[in-house]
C-alpha atoms as a PDB file:
ATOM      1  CA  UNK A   1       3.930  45.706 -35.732  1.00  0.00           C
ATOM      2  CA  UNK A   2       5.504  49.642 -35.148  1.00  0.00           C
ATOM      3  CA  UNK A   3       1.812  50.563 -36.401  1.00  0.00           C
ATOM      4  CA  UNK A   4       0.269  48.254 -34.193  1.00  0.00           C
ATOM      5  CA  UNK A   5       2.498  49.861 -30.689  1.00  0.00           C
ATOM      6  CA  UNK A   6       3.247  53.418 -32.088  1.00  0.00           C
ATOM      7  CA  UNK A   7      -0.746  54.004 -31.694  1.00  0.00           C
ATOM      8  CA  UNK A   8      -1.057  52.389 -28.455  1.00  0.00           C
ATOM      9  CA  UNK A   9       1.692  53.133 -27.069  1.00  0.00           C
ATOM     10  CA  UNK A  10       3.860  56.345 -28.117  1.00  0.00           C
ATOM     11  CA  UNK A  11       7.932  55.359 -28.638  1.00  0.00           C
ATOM     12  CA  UNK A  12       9.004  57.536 -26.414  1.00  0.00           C
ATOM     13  CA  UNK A  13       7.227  55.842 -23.452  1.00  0.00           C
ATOM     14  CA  UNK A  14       9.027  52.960 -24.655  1.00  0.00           C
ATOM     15  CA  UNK A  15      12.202  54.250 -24.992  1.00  0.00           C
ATOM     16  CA  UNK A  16      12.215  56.151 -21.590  1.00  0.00           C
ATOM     17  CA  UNK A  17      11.014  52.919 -19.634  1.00  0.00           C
ATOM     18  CA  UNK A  18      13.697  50.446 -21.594  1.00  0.00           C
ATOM     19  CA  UNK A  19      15.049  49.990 -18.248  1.00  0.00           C
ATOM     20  CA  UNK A  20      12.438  49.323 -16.193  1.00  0.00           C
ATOM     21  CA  UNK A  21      10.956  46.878 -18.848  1.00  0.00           C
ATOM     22  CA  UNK A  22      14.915  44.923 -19.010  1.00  0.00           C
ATOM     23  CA  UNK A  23      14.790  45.047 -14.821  1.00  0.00           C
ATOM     24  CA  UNK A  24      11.537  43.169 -14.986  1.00  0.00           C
ATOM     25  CA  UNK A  25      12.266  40.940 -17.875  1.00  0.00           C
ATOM     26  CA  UNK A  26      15.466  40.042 -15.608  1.00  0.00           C
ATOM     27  CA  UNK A  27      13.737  39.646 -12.968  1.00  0.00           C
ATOM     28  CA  UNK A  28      11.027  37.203 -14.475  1.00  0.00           C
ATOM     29  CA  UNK A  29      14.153  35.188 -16.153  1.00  0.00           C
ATOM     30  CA  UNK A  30      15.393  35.094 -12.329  1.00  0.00           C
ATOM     31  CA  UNK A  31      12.643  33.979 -10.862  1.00  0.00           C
ATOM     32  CA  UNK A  32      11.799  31.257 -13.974  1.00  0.00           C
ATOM     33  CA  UNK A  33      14.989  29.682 -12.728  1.00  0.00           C
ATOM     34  CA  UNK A  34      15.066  29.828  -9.018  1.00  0.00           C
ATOM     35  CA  UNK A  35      11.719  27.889  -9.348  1.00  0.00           C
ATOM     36  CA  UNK A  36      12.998  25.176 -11.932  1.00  0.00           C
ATOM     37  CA  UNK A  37      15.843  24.964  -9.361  1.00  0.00           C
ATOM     38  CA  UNK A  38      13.772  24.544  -6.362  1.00  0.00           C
ATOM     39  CA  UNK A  39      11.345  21.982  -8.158  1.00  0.00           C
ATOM     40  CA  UNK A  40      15.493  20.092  -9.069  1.00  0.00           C
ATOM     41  CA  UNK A  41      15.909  20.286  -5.165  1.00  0.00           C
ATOM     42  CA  UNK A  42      12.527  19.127  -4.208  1.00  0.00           C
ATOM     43  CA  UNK A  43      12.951  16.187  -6.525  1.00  0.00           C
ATOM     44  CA  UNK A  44      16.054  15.141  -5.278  1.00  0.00           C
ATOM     45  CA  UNK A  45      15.001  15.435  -1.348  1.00  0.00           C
ATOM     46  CA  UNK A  46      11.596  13.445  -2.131  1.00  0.00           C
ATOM     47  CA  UNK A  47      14.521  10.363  -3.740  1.00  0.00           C
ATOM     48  CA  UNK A  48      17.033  10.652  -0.625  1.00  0.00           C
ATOM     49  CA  UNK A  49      13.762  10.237   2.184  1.00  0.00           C
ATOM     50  CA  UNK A  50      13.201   7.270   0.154  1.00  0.00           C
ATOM     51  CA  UNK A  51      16.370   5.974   0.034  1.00  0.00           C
ATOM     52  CA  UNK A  52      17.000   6.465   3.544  1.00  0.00           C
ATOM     53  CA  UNK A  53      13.617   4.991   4.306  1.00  0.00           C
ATOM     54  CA  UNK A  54      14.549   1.809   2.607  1.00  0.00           C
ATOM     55  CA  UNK A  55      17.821   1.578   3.635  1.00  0.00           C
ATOM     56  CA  UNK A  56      16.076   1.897   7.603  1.00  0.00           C
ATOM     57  CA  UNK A  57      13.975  -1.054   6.429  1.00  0.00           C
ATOM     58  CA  UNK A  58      16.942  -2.910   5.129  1.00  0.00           C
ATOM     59  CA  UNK A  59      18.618  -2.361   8.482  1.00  0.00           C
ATOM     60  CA  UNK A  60      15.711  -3.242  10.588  1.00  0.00           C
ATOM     61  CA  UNK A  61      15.427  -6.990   8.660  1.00  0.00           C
ATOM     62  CA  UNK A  62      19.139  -7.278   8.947  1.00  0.00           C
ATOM     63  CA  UNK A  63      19.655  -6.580  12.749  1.00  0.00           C
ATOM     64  CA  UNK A  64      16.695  -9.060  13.500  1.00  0.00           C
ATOM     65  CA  UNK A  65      18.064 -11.634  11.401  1.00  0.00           C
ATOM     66  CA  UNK A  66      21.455 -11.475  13.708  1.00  0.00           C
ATOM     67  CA  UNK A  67      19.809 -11.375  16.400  1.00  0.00           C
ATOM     68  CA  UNK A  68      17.999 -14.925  15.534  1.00  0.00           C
ATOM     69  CA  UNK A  69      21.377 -16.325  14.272  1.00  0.00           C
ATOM     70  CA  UNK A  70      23.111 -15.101  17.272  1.00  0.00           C
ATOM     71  CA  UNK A  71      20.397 -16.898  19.803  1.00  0.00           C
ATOM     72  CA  UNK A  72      22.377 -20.493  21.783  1.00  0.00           C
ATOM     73  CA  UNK A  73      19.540 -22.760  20.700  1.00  0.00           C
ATOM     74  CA  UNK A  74      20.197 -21.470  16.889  1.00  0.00           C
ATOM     75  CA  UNK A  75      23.725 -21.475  16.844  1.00  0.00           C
ATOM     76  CA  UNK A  76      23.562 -25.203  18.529  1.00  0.00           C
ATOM     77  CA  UNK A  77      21.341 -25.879  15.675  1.00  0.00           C
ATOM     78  CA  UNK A  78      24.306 -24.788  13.597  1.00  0.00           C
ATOM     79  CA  UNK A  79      27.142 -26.617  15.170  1.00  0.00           C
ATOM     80  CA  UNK A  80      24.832 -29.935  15.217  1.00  0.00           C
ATOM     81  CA  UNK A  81      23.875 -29.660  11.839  1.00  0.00           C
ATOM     82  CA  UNK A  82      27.844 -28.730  10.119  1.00  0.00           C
ATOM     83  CA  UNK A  83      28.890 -31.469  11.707  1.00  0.00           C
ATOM     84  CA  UNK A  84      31.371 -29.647  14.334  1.00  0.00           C
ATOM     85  CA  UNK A  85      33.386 -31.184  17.339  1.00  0.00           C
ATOM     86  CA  UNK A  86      31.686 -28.326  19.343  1.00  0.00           C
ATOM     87  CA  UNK A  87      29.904 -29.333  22.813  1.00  0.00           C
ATOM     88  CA  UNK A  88      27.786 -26.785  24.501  1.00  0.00           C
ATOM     89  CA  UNK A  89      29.061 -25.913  28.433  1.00  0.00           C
ATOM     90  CA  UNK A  90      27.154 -27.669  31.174  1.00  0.00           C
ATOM     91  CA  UNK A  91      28.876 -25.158  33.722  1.00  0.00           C
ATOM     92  CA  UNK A  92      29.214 -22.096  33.725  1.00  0.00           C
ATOM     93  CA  UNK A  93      32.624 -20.292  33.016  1.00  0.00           C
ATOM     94  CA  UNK A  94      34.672 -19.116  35.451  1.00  0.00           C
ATOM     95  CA  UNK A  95      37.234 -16.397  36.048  1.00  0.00           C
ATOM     96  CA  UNK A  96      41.267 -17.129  36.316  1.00  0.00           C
ATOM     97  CA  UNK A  97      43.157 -15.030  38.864  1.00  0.00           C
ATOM     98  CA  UNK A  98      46.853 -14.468  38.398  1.00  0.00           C
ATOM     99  CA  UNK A  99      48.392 -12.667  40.879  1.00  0.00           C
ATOM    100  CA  UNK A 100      51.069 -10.776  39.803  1.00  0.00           C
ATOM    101  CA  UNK A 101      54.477 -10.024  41.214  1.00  0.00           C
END
């Protein structure tokens, strides 16, 4: 192999460039793991929108859900069918004044 690189390329070229040739091996080491980092980060972002996309669909189904339980004619539905002593209000409610002394 020193046969093979002292006739293309003379040792002291080698020698006086050892530095530049460490800077850019650095370098590519560097840059090797900023990429496998970002690719990490890029993986993780791409799970959390889908996550939060779910959990938006999740949300959506549960707040109309409520909002059908909560409706009068459902929850009479309710009260009728568990049986309860309940009776819905034929008038509507009215304010107490207290006047205070």
């Amino acid at each position: 192999m020193k046969e093979l690189l002292s006739g293309i390329v003379p040792e002291k070229i080698i020698l006086r460039n050892l530095v530049y040739i460490l800077l850019v091996t650095l370098l590519a080491v560097i840059y090797i793991g900023n990429r496998f980092q970002a690719e990490k980060i890029t993986r993780e972002t791409t799970k959390l929108l889908r996550e939060v996309k779910d959990l938006r669909a999740e949300s959506l189904s549960t707040s109309v859900d409520l909002m059908d339980v909560s409706r009068q004619s459902e929850v009479f539905r309710m009260v009728r069918e568990n049986g309860l002593s309940l009776e819905e209000l034929k008038t509507p409610p009215y304010k107490l004044l207290v006047n205070k002394k």
